[in-house]
N, C-alpha and C. Protein backbone atom coordinates (compact mmCIF):
# COMPACT_ATOMS: atom_id res chain seq x y z
N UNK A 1 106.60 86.79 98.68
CA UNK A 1 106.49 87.58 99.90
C UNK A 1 105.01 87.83 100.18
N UNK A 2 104.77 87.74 100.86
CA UNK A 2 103.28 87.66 101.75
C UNK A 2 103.05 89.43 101.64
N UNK A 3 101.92 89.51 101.75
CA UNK A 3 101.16 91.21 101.43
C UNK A 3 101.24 91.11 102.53
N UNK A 4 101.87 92.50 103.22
CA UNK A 4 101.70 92.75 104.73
C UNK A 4 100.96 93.96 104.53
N UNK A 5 100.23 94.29 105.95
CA UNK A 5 99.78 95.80 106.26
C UNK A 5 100.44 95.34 107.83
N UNK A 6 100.80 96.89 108.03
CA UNK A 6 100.98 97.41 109.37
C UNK A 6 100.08 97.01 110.35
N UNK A 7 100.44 96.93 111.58
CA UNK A 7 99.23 96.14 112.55
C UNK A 7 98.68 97.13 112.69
N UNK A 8 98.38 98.65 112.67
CA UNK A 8 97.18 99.25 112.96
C UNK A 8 96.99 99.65 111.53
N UNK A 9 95.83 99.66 111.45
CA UNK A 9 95.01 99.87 110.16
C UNK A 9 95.36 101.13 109.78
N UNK A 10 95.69 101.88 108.38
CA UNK A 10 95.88 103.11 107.71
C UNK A 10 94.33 103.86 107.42
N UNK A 11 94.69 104.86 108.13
CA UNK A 11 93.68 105.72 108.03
C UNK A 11 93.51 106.45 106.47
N UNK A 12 94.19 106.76 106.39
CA UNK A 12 93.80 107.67 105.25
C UNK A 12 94.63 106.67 103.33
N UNK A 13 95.63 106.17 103.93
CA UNK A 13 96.10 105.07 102.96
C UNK A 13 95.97 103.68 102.84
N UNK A 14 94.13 103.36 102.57
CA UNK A 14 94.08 102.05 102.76
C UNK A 14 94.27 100.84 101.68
N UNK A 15 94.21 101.16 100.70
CA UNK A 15 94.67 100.18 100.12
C UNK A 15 96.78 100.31 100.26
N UNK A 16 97.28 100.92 100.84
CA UNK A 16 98.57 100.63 100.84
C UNK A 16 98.99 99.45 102.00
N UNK A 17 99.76 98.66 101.21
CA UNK A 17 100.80 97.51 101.78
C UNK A 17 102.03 97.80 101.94
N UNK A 18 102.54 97.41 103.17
CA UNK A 18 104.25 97.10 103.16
C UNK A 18 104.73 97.04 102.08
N UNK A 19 104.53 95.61 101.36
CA UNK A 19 105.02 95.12 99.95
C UNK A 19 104.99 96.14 99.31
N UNK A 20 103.73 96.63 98.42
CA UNK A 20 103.70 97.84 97.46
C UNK A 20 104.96 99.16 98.33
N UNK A 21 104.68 99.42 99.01
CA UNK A 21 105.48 100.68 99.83
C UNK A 21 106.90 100.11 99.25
N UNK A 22 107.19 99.11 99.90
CA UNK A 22 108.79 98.92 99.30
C UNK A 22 109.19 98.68 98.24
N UNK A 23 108.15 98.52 97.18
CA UNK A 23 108.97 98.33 95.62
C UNK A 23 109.18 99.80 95.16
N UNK A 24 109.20 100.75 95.77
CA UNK A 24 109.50 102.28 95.87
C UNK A 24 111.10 102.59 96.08
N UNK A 25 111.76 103.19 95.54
CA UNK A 25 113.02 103.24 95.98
C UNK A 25 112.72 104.31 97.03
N UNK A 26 113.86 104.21 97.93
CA UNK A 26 113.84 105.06 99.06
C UNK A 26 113.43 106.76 98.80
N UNK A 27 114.54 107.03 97.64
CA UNK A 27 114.19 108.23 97.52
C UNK A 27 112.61 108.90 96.91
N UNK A 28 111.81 107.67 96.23
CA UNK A 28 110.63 107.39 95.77
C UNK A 28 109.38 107.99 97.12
N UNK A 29 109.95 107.26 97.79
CA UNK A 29 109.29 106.99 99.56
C UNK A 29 109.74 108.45 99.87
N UNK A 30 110.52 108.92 100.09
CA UNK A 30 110.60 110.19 100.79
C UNK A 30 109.25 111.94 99.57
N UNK A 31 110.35 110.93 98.16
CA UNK A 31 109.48 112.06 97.57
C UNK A 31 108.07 112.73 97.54
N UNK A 32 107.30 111.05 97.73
CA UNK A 32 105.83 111.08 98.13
C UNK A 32 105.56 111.80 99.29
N UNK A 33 106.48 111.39 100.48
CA UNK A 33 106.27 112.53 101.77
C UNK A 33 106.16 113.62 101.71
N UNK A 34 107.43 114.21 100.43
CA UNK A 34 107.28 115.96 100.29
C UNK A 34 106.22 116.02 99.90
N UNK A 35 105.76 115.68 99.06
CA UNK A 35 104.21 115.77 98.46
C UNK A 35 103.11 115.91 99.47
N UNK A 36 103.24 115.33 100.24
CA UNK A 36 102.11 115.36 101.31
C UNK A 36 102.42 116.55 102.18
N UNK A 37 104.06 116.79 102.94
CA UNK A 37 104.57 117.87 103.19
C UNK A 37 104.12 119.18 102.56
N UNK A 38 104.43 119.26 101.63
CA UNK A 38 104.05 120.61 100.26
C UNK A 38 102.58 120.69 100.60
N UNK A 39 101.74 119.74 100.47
CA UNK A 39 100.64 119.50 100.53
C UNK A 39 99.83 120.55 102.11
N UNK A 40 100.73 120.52 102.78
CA UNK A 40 100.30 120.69 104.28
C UNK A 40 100.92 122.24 104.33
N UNK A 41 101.69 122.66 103.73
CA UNK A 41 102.56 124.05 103.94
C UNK A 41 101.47 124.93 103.29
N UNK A 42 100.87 124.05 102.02
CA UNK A 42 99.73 125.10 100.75
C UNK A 42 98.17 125.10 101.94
N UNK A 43 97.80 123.99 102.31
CA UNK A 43 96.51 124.22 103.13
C UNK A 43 96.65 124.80 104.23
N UNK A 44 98.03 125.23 105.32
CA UNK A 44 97.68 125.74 106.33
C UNK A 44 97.13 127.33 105.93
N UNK A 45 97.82 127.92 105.20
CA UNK A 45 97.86 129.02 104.70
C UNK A 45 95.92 129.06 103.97
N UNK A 46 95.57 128.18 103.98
CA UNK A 46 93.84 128.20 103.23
C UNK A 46 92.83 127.33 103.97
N UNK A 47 93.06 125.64 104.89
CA UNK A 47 92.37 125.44 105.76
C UNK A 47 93.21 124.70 106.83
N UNK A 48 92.68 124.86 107.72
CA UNK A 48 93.41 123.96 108.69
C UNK A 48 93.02 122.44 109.20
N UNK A 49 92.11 122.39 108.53
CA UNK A 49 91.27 120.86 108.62
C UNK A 49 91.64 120.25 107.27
N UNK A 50 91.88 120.56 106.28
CA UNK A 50 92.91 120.29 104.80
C UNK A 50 94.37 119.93 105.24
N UNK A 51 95.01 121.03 106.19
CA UNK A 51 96.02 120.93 106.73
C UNK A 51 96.49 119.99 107.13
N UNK A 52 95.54 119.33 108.39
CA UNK A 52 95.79 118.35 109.38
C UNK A 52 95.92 117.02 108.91
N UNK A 53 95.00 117.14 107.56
CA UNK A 53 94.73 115.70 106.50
C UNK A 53 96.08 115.41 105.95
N UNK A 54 96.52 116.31 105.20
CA UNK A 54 97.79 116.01 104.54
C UNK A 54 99.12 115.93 105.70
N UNK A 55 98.49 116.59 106.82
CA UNK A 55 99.82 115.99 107.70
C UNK A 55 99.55 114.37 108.05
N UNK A 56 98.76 114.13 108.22
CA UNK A 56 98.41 113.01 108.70
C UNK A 56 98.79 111.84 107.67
N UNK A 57 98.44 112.33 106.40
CA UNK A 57 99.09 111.32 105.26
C UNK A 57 100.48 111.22 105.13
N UNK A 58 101.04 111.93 105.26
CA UNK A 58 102.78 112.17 105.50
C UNK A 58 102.98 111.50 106.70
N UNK A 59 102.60 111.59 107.56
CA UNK A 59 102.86 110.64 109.03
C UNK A 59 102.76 109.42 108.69
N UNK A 60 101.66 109.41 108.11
CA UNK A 60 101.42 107.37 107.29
C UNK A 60 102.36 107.27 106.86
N UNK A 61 103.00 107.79 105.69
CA UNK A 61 103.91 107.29 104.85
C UNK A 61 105.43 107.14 105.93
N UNK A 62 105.41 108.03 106.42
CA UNK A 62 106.39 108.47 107.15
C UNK A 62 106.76 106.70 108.02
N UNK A 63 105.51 106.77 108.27
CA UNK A 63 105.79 105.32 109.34
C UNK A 63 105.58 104.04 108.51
N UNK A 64 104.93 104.15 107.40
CA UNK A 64 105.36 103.40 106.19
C UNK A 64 106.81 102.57 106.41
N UNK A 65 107.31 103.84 105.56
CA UNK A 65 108.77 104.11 105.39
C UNK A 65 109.63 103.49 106.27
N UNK A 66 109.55 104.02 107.15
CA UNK A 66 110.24 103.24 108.67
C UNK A 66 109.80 101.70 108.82
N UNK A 67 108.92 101.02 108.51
CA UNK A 67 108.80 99.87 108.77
C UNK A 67 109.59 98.85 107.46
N UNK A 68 109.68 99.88 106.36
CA UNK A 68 110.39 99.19 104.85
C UNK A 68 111.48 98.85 105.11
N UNK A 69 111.58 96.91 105.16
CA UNK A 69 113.13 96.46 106.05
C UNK A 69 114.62 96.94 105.13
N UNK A 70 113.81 97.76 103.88
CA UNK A 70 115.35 98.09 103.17
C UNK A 70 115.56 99.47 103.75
N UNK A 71 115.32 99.99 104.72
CA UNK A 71 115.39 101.22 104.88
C UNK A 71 116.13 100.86 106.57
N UNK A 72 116.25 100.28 106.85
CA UNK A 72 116.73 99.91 108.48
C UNK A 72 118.06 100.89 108.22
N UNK A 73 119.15 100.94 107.86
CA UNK A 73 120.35 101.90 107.54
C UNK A 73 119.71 103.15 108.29
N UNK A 74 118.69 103.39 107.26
CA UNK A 74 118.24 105.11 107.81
C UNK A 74 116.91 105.31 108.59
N UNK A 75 117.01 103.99 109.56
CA UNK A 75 116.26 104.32 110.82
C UNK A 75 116.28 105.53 111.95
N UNK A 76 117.45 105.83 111.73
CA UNK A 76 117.89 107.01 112.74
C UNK A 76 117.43 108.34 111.90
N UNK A 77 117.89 108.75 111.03
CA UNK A 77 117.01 109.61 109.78
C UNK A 77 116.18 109.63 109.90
N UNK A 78 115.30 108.68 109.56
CA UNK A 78 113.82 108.70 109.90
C UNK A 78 113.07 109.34 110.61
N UNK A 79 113.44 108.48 112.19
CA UNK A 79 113.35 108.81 113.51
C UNK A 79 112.98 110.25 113.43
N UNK A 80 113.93 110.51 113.57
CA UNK A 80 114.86 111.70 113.86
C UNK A 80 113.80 112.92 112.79
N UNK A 81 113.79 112.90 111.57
CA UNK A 81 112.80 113.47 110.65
C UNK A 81 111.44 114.26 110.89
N UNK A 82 111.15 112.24 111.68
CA UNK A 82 109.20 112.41 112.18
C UNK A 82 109.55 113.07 113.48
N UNK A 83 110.65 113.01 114.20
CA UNK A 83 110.22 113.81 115.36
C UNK A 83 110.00 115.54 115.34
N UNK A 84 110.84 115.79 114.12
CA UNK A 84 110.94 117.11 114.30
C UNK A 84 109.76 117.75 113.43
N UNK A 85 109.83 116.80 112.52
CA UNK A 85 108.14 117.18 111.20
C UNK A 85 107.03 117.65 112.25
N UNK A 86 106.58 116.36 113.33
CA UNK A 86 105.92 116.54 114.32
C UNK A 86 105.59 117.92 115.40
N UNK A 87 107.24 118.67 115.39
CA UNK A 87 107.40 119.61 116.21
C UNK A 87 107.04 120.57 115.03
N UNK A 88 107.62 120.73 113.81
CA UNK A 88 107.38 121.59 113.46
C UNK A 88 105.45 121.98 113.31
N UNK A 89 104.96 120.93 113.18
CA UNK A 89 103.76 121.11 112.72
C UNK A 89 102.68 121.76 113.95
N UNK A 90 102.97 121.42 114.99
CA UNK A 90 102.83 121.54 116.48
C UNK A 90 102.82 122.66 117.34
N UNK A 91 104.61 122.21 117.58
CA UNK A 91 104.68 123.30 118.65
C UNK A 91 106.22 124.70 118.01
N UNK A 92 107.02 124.01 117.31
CA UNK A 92 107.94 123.93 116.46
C UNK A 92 109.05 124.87 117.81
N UNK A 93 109.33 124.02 118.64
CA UNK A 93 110.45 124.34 119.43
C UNK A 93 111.50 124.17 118.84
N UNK A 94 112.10 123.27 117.63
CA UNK A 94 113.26 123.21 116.74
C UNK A 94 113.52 124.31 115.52
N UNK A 95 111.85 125.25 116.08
CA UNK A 95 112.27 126.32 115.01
C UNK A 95 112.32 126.05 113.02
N UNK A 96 112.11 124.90 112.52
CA UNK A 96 111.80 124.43 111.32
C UNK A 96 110.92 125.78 110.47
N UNK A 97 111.04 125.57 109.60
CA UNK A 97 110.07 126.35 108.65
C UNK A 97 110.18 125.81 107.53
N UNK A 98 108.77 126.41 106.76
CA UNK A 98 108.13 125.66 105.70
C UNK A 98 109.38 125.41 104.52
N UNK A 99 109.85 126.85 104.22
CA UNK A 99 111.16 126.57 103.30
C UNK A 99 112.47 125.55 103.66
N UNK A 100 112.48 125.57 105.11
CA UNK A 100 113.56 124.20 105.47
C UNK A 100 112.68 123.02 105.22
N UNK A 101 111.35 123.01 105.13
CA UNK A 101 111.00 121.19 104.68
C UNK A 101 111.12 120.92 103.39
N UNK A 102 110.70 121.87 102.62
CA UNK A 102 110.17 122.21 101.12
C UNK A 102 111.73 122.03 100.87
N UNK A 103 113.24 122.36 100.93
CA UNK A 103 114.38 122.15 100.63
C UNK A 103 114.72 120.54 101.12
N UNK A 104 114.74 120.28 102.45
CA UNK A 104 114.68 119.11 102.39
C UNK A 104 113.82 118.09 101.37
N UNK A 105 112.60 117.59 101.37
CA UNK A 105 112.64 116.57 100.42
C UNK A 105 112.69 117.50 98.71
N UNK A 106 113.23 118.32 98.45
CA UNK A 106 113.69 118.77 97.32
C UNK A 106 114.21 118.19 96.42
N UNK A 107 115.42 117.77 97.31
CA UNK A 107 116.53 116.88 96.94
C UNK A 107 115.98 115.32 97.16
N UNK A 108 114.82 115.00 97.54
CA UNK A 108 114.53 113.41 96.92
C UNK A 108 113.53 113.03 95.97
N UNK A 109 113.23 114.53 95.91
CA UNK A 109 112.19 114.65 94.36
C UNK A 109 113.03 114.61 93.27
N UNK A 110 114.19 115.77 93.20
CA UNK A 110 114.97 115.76 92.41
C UNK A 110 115.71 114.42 91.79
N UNK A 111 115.82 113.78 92.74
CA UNK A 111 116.98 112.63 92.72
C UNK A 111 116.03 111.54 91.71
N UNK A 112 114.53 111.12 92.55
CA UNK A 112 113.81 110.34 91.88
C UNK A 112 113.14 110.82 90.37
N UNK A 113 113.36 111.90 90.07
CA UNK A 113 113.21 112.37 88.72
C UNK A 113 114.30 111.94 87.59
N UNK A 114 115.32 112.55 88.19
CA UNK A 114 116.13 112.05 86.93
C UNK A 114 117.09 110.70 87.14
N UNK A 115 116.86 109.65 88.25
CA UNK A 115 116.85 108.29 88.05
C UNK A 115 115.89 107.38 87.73
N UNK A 116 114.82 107.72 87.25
CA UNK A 116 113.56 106.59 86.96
C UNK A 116 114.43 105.52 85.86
């Protein structure tokens, strides 16, 4: 399989490839997001230019993720995910909060822990 990168260049994740991204199991891929998520809930609260970084790395992955052809099933998930991550971070008309993200990928940290 040929090393792909995404046609626009990764800002903040540059040595990451398609290829590498997908030898990740899905729940692998999401877990890293909470991480960046978590990441963004701890700096708003201390900087907001820290903040914006780790959102921005979660958006990478995020669109990562979505391009990983084993993940097409949960394209709509996805979707659906980054739109509201987006709102929450924003404008948060869906009303989200930090403890509803932090529970969400909970359960794909959890999962990728005790299946390695």
């Amino acid at each position: 399989m040929k090393s792909e990168r995404p046609k626009k260049k990764l800002k903040h994740h540059k040595t990451l490839t398609l290829e590498k991204w997908s030898r990740y199991r899905f729940c692998e891929q999401m877990a890293n997001i909470g991480s960046e998520v978590e990441r963004t809930i701890i700096w708003k609260k201390k900087d907001e230019k820290y903040a914006g970084l780790a959102f921005e790395r979660a958006l990478e992955l995020i669109d990562m993720t979505r391009l990983d052809p084993k993940n097409k099933s949960r394209l709509g998930e996805l979707c659906r995910m980054r739109e509201i991550i987006v709102d929450w971070y924003y404008d948060n008309k869906y009303h989200s909060t930090d403890k509803s993200w932090q529970n969400y990928f909970l359960a794909f940290n959890y999962y990728a822990r005790i299946n390695k």
